[in-house]
N, C-alpha and C. Protein backbone atom coordinates (compact mmCIF):
# COMPACT_ATOMS: atom_id res chain seq x y z
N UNK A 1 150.32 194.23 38.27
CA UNK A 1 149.76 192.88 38.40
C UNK A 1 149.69 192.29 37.00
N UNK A 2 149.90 191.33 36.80
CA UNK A 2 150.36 190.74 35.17
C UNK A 2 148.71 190.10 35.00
N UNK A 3 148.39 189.87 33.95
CA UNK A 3 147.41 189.67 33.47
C UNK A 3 146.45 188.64 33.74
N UNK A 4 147.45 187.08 34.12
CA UNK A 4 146.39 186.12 34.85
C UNK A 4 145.63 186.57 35.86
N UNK A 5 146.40 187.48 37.13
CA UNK A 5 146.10 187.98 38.33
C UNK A 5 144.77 188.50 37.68
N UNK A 6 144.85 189.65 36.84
CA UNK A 6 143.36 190.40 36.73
C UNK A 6 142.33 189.61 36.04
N UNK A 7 143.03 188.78 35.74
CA UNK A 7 141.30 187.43 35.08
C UNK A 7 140.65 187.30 36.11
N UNK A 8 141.57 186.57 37.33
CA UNK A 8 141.50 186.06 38.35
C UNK A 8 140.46 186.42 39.04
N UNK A 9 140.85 187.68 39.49
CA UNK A 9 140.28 188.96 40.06
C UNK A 9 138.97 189.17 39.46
N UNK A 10 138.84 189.28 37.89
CA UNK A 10 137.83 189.50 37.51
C UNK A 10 136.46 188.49 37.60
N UNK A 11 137.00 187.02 37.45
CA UNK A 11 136.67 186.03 37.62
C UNK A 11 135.70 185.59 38.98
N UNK A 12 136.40 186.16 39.86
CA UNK A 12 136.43 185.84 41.37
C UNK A 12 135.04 187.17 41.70
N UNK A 13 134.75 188.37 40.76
CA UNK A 13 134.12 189.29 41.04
C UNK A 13 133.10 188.47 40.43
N UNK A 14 133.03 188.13 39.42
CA UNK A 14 131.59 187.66 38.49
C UNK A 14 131.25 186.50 39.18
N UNK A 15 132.07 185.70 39.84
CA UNK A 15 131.52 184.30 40.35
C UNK A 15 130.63 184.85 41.53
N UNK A 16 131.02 186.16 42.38
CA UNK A 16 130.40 186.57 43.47
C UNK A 16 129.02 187.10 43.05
N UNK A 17 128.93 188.01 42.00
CA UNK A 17 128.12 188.45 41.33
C UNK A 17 126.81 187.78 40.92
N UNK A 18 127.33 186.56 40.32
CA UNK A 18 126.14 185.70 39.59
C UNK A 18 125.89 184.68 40.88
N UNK A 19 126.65 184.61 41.81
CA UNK A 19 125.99 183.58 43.33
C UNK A 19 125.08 184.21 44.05
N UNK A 20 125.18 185.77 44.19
CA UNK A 20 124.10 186.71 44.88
C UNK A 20 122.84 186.28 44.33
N UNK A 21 123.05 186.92 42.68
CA UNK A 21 121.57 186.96 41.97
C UNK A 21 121.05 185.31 42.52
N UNK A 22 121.76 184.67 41.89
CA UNK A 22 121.13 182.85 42.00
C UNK A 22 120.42 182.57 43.32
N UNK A 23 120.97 183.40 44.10
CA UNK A 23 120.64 183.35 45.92
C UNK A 23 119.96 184.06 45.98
N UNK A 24 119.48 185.25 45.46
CA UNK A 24 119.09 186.26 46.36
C UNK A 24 118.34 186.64 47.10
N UNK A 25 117.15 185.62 47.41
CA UNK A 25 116.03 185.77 48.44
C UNK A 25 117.25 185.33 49.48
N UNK A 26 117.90 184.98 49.95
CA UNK A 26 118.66 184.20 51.07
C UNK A 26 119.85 185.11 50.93
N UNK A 27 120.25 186.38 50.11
CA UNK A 27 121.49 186.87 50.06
C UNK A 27 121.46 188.43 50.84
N UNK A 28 119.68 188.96 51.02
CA UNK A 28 119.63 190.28 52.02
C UNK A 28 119.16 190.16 52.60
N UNK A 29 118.90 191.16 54.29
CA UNK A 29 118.20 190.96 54.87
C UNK A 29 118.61 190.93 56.41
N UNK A 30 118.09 190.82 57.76
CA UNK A 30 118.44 190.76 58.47
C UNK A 30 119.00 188.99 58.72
N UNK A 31 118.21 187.87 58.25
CA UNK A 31 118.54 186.67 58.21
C UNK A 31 118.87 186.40 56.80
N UNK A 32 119.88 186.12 56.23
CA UNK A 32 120.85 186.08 54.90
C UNK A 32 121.65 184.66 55.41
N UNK A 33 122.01 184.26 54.39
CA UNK A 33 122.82 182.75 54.22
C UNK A 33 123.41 183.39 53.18
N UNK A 34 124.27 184.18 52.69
CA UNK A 34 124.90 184.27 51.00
C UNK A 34 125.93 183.59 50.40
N UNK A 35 125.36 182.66 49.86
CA UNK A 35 126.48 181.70 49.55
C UNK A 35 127.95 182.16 48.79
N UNK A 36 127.64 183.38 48.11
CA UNK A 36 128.72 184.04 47.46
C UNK A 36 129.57 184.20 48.47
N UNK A 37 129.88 184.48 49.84
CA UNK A 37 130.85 184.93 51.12
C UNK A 37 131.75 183.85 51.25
N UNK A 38 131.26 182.59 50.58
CA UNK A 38 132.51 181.65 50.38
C UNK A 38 133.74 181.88 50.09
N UNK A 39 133.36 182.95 49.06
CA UNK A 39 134.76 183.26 48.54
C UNK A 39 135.66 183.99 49.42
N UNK A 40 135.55 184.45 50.54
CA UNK A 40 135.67 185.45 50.92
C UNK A 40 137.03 185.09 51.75
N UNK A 41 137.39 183.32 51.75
CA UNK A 41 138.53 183.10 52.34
C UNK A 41 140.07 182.99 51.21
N UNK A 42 139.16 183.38 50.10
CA UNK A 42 139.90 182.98 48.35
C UNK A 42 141.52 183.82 49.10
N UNK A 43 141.26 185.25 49.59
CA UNK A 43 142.56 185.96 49.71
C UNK A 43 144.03 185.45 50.11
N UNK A 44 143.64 184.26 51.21
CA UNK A 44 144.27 183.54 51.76
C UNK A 44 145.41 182.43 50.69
N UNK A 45 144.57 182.52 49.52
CA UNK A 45 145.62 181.32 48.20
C UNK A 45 146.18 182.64 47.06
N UNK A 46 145.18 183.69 47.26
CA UNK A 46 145.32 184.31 45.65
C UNK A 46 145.16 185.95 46.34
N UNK A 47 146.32 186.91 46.50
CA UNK A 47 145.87 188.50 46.56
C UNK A 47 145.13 189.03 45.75
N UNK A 48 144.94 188.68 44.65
CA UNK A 48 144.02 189.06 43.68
C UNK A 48 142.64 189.04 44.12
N UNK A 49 142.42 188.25 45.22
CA UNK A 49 141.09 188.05 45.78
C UNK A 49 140.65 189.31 46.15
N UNK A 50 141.40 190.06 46.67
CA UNK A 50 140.97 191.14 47.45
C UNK A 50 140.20 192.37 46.63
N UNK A 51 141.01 192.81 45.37
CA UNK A 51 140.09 193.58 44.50
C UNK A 51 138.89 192.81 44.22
N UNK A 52 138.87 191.30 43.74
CA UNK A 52 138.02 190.77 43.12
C UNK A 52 136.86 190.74 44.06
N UNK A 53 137.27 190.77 45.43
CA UNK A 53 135.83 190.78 45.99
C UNK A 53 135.00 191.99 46.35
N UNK A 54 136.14 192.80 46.68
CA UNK A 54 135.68 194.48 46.54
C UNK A 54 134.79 194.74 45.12
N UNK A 55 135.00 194.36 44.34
CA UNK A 55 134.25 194.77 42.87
C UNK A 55 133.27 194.37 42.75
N UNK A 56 133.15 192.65 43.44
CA UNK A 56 131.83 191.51 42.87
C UNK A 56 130.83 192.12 44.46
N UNK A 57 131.26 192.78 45.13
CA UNK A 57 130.29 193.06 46.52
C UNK A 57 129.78 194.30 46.20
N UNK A 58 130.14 195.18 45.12
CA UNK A 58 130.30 196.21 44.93
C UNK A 58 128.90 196.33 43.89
N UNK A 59 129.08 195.75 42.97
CA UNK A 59 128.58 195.21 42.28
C UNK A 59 127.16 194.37 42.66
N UNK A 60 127.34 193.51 43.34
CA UNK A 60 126.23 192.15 43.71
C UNK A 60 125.45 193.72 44.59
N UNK A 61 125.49 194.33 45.29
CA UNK A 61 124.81 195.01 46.04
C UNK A 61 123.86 196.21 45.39
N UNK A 62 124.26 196.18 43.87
CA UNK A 62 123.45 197.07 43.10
C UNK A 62 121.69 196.68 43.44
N UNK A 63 121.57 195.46 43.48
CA UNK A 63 120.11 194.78 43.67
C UNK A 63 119.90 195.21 45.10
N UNK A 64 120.86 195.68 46.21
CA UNK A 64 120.16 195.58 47.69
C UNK A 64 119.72 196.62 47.57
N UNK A 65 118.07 196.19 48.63
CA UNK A 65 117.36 196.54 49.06
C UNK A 65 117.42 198.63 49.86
N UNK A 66 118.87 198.12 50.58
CA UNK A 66 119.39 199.75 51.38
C UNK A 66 120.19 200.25 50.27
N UNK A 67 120.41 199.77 48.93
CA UNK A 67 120.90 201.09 48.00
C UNK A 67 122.07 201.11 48.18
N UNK A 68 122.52 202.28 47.96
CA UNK A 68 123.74 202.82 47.74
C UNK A 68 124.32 202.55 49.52
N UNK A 69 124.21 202.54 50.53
CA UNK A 69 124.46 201.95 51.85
C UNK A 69 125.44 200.64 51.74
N UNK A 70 124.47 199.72 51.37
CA UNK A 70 124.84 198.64 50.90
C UNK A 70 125.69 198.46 50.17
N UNK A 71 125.82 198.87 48.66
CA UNK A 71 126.96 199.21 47.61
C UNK A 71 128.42 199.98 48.11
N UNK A 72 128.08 201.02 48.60
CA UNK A 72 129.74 201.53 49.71
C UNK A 72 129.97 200.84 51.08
N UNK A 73 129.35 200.76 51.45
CA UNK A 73 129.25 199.91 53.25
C UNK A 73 129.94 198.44 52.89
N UNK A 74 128.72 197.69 52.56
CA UNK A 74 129.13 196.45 52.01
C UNK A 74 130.93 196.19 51.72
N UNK A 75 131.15 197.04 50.39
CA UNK A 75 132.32 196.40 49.52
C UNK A 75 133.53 197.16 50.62
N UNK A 76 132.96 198.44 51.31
CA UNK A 76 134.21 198.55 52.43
C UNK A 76 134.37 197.58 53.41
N UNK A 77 133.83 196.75 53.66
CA UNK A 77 133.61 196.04 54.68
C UNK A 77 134.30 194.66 54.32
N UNK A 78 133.98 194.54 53.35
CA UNK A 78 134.22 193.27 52.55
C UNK A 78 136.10 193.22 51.90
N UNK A 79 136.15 195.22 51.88
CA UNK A 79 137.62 195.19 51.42
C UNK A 79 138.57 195.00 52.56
N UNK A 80 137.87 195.30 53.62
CA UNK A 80 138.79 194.90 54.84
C UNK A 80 139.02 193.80 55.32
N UNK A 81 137.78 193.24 55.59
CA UNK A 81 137.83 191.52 55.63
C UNK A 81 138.70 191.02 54.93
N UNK A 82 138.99 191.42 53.42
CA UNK A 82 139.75 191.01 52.76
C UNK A 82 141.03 191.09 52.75
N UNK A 83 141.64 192.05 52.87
CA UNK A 83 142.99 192.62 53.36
C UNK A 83 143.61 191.61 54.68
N UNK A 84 142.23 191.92 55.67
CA UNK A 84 142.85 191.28 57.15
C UNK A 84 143.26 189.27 56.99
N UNK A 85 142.13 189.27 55.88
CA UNK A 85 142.19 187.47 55.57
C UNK A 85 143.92 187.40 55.16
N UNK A 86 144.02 188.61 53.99
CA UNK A 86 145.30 188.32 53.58
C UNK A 86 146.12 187.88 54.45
N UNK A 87 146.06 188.98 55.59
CA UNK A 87 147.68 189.56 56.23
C UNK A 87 147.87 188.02 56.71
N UNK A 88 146.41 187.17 57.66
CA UNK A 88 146.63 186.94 58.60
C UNK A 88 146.23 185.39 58.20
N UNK A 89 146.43 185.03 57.09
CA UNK A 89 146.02 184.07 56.00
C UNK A 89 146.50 182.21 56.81
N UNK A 90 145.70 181.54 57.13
CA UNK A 90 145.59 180.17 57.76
C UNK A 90 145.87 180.46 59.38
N UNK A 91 145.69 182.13 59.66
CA UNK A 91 145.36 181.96 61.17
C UNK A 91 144.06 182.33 61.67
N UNK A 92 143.47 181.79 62.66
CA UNK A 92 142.36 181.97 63.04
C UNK A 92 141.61 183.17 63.21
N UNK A 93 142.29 184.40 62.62
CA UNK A 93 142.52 185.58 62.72
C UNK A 93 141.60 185.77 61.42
N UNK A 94 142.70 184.93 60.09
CA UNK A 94 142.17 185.51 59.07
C UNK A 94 140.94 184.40 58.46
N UNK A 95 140.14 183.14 59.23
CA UNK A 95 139.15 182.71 59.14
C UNK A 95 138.00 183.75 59.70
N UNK A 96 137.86 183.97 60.39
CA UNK A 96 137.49 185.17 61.77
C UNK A 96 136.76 186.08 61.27
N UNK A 97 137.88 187.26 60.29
CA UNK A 97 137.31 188.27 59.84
C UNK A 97 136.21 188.92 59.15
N UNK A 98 135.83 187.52 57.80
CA UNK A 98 134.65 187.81 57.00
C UNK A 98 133.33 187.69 58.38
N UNK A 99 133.34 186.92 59.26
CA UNK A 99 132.56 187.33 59.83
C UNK A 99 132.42 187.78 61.22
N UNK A 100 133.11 188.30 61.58
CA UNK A 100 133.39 188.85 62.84
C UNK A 100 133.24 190.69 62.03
N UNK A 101 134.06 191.28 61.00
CA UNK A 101 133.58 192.54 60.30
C UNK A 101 132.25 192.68 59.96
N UNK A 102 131.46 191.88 59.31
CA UNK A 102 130.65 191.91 58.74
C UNK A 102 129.66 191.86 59.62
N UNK A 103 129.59 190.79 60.34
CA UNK A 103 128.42 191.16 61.53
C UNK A 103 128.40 192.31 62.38
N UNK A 104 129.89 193.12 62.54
CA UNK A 104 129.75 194.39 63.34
C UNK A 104 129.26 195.46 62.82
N UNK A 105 129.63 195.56 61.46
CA UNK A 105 129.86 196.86 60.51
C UNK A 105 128.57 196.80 60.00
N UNK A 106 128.51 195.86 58.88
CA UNK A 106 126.86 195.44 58.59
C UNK A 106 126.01 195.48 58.89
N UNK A 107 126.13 194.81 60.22
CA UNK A 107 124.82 195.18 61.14
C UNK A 107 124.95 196.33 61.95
N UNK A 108 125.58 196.99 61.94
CA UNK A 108 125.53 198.30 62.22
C UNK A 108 125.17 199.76 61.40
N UNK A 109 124.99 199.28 60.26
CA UNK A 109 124.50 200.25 59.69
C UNK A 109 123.36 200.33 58.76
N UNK A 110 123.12 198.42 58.98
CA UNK A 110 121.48 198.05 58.62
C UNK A 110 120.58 198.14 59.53
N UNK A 111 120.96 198.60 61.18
CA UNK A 111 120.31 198.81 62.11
C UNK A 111 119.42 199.97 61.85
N UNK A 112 120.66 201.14 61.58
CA UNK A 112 120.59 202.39 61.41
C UNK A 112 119.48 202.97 60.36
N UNK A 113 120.01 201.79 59.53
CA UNK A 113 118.76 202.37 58.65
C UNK A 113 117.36 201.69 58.72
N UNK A 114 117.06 200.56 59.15
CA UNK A 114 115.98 200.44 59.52
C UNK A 114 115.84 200.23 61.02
N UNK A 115 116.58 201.52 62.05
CA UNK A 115 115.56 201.94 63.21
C UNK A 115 115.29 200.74 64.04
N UNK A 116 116.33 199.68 63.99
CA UNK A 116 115.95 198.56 64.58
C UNK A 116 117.15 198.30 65.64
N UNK A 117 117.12 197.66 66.80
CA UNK A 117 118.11 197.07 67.52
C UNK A 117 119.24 196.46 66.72
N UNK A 118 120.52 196.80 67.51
CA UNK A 118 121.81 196.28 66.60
C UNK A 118 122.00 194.81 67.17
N UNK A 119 121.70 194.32 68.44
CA UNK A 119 121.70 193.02 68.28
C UNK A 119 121.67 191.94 67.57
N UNK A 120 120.19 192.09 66.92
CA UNK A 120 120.03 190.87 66.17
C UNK A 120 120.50 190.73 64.93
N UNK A 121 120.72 192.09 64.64
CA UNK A 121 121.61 191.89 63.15
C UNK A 121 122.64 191.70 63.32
N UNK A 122 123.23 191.89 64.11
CA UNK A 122 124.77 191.24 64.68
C UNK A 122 125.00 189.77 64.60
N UNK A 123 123.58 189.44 65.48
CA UNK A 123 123.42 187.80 66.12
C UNK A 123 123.42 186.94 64.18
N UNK A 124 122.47 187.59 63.47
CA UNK A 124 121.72 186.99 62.43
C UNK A 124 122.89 186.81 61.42
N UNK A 125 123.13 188.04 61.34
CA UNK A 125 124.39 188.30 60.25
C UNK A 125 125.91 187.37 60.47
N UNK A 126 126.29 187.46 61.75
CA UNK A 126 127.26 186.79 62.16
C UNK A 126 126.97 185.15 61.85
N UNK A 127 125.94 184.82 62.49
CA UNK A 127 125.50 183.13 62.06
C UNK A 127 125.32 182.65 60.38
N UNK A 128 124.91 183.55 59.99
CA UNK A 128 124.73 183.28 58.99
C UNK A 128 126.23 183.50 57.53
N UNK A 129 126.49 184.38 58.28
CA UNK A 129 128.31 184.65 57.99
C UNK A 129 129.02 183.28 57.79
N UNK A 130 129.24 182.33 59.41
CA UNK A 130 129.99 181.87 60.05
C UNK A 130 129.90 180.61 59.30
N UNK A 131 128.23 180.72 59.22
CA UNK A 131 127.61 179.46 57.94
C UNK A 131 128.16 179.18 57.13
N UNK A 132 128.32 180.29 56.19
CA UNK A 132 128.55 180.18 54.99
C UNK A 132 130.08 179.65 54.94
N UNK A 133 131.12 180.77 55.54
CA UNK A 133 132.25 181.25 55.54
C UNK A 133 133.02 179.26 55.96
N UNK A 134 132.36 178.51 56.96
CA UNK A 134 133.00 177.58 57.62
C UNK A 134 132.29 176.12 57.04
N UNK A 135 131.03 176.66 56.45
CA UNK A 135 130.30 175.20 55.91
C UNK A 135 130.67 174.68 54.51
N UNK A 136 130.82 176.20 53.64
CA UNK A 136 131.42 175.88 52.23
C UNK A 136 132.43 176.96 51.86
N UNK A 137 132.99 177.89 52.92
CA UNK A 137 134.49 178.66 51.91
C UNK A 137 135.59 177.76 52.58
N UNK A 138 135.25 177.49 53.61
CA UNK A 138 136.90 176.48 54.37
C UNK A 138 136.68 175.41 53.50
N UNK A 139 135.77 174.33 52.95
CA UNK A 139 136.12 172.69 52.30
C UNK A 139 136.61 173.63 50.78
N UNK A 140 135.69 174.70 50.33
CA UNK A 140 136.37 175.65 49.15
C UNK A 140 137.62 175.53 48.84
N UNK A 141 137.88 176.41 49.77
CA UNK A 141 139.18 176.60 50.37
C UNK A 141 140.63 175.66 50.19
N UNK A 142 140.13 174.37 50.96
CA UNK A 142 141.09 173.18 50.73
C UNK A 142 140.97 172.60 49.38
N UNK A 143 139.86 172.32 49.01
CA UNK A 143 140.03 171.96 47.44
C UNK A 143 140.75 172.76 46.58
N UNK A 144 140.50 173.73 46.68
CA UNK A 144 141.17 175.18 45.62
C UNK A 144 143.13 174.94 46.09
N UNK A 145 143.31 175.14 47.40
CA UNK A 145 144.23 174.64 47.47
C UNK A 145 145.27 173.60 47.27
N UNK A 146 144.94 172.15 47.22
CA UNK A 146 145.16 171.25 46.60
C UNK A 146 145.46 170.88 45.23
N UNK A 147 144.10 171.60 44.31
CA UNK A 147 144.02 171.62 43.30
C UNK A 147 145.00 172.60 42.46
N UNK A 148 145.24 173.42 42.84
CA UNK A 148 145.96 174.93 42.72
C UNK A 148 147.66 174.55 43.18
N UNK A 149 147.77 174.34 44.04
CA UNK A 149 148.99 174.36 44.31
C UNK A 149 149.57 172.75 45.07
N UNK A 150 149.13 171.36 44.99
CA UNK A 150 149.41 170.81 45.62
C UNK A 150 149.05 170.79 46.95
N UNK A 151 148.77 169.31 47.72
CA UNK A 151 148.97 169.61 49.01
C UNK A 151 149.57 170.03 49.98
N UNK A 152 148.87 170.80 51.18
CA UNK A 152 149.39 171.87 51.80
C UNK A 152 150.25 173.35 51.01
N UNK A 153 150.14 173.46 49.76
CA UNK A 153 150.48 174.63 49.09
C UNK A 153 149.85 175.57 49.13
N UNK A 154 150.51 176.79 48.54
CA UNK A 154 149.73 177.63 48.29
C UNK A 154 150.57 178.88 48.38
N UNK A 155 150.44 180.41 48.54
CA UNK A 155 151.13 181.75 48.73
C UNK A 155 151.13 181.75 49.78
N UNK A 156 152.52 181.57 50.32
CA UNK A 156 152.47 182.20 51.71
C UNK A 156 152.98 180.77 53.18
N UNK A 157 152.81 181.16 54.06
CA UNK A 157 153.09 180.42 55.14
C UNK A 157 152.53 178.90 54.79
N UNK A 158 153.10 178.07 55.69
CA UNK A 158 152.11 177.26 56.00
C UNK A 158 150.91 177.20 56.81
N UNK A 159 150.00 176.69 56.92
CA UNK A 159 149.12 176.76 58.05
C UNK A 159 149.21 176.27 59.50
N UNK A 160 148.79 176.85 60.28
CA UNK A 160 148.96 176.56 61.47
C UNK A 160 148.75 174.80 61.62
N UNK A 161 147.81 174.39 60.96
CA UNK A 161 146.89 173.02 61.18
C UNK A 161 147.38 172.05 60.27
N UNK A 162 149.05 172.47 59.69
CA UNK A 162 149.62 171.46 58.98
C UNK A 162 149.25 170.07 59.33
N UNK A 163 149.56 169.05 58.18
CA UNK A 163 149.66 167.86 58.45
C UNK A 163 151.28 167.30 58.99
N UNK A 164 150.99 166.88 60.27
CA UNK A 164 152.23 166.38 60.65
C UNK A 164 152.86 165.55 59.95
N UNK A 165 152.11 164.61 59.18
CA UNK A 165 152.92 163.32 58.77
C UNK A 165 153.14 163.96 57.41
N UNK A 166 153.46 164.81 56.94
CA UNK A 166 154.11 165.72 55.80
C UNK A 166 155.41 166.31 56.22
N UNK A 167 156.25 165.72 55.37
CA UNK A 167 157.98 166.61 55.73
C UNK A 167 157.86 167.72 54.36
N UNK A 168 158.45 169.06 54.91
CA UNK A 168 158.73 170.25 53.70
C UNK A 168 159.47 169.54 52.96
């Protein structure tokens, strides 16, 4: 990977990093809003995203509450999301993942450890996921895109939700 890529990457870890702390009454918990999960659709413009978020989740989770749980759980969870955003990048597939994984996995093993029904951490986690992920990583998302590569640009396919009145 040539050297912009790992700024990138690195970049993309510290931005996650310093959004937790800034958040963090609202970033653990069974009801969480984390505004850092924005990034989490980045994979979709930049592969570099994918280490970068594995590291900054990896990282941002040193402060949670469940420890070391959190710190391996978390950034596995987060590396898959990430991967799957890649593969499946402007399909509804790879919007989907950050929180459709995260509410299963997450709340499945924050259940576990605090002895509580997996429901609502499912219910809580997922909403609050879906929040984040669709209220500010999708408009993210399009700006970064635009800005980055022109309209409708970017690595990779076009999106499903092209603009018609655009010729390639």
């Amino acid at each position: 990977m040539e050297l912009r890529r790992w700024l990138r990457a690195g970049m993309i870890a510290a931005i996650y990093v310093v959004l937790t702390m800034l958040f963090q009454p609202i970033s653990f918990g069974q009801i969480q809003f984390r505004i850092s999960e924005a990034l989490t659709l980045l994979p979709m413009i930049w592969p570099e995203a994918v280490p970068g978020l594995f590291v900054g989740v990896a990282l941002a989770n040193l402060q949670s509450p469940f420890g070391l749980w959190d710190v391996v759980g978390g950034s596995l969870v987060t590396l898959a999301a990430a991967l799957v955003t890649r593969r499946w990048r402007f399909h509804p597939a790879g919007y989907l993942s950050p929180v459709v994984l995260n509410a299963v996995l997450v709340g499945a093993y924050l259940a576990y450890l605090t002895h509580t029904p997996y429901l609502p951490w499912v219910l809580w986690i997922g909403l609050g996921e879906a929040g984040v992920v669709f209220l500010l990583g999708y408009p993210l998302l399009q700006v970064l895109r635009r800005r980055a590569f022109g309209e409708g640009g970017g690595t990779g396919p076009e999106p499903a939700f092209r603009n018609p009145g655009r010729q390639p």
